[in-house]
C-alpha atoms as a PDB file:
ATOM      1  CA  UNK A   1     -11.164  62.157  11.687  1.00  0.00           C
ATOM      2  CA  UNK A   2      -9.062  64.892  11.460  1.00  0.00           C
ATOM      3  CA  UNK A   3     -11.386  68.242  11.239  1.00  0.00           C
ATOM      4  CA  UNK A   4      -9.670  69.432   7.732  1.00  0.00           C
ATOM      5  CA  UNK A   5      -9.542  65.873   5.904  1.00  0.00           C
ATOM      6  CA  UNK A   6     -13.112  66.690   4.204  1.00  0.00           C
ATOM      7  CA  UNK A   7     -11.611  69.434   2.855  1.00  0.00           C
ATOM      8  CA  UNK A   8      -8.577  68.088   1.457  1.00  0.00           C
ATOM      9  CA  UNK A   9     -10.790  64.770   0.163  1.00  0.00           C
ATOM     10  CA  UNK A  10     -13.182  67.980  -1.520  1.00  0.00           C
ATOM     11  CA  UNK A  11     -10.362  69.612  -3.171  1.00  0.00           C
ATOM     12  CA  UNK A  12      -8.801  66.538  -4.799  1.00  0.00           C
ATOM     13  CA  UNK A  13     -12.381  65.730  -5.886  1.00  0.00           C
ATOM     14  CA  UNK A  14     -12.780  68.943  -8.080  1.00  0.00           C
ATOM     15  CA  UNK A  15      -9.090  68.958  -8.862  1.00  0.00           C
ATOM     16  CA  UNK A  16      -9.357  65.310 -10.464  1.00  0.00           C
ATOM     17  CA  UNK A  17      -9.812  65.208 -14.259  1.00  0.00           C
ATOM     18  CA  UNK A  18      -9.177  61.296 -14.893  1.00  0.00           C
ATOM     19  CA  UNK A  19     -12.755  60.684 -15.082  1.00  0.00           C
ATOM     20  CA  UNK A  20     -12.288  56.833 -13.934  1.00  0.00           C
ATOM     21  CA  UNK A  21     -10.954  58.255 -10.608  1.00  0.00           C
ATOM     22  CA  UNK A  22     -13.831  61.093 -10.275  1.00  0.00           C
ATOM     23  CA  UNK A  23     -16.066  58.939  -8.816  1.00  0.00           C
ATOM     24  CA  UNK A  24     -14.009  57.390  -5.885  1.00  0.00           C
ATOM     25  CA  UNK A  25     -12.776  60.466  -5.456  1.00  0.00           C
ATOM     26  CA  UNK A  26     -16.169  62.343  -5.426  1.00  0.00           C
ATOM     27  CA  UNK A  27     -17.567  59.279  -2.834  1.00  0.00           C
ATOM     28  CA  UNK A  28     -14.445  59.707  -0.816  1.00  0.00           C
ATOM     29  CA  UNK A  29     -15.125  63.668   0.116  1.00  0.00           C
ATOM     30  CA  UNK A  30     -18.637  63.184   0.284  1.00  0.00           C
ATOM     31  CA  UNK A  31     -18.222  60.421   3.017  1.00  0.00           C
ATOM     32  CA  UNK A  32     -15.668  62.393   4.610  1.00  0.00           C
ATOM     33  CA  UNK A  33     -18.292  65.547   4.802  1.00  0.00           C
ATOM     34  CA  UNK A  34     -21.179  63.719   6.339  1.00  0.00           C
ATOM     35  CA  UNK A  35     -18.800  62.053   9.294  1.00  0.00           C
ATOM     36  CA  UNK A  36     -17.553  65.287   9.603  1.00  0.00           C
ATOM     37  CA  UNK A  37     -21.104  67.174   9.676  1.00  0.00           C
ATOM     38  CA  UNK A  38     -22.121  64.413  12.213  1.00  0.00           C
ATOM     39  CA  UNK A  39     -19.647  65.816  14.824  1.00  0.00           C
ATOM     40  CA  UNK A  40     -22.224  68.608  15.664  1.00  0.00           C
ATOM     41  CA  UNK A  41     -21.133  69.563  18.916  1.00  0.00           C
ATOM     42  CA  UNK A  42     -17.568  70.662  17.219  1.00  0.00           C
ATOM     43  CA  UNK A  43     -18.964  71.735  14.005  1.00  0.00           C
ATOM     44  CA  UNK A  44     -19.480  75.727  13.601  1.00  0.00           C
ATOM     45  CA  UNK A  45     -21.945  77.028  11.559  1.00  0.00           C
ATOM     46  CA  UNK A  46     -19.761  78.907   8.856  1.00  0.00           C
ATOM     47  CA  UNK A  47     -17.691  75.052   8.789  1.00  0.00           C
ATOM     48  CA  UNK A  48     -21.373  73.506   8.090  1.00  0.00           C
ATOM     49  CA  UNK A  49     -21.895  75.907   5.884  1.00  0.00           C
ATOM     50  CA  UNK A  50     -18.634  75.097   4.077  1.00  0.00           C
ATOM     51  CA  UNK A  51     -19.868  71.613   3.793  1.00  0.00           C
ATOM     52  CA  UNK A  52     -23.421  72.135   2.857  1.00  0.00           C
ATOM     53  CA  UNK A  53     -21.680  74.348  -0.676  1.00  0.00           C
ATOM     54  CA  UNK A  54     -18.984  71.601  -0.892  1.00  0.00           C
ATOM     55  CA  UNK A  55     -21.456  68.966  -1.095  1.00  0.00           C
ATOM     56  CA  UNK A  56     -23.470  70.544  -4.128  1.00  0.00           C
ATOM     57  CA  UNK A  57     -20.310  70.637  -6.406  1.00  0.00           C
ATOM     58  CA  UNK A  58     -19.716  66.763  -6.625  1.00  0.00           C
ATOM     59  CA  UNK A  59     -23.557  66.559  -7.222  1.00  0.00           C
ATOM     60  CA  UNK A  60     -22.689  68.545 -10.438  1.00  0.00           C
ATOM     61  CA  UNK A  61     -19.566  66.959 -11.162  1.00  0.00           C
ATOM     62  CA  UNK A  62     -21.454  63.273 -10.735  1.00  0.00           C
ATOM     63  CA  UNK A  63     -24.272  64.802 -13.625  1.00  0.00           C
ATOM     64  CA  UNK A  64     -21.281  66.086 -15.971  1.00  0.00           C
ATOM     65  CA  UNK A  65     -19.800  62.804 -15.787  1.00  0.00           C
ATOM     66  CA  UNK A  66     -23.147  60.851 -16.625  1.00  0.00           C
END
């Protein structure tokens, strides 16, 4: 995976307002964070940190949508 995707996958999940494509959208960047935050050996720790904020804001966008 390419070290950026995440955070392309993230910003197309906050970006999206068609609410039937939130939720494959919201799955797809959260996948792509935790393969990503798996790599630990080439992960820094302001990049994990980037993740661990990313990963709250499709939590919220998940309860918005409920």
């Amino acid at each position: 995976m390419v070290e950026g995707q995440w955070r392309d996958l993230y910003r197309a999940a906050i970006l999206e307002f068609d609410p039937k494509q939130l939720q494959a959208r919201v799955k797809a960047a959260e996948d792509a964070i935790h393969v990503r935050a798996a790599c630990e050996a080439r992960v820094s720790r302001d990049e994990r940190r980037e993740m661990n904020d990313a990963l709250s804001t499709p939590r919220i966008l998940k309860r918005k949508q409920s």
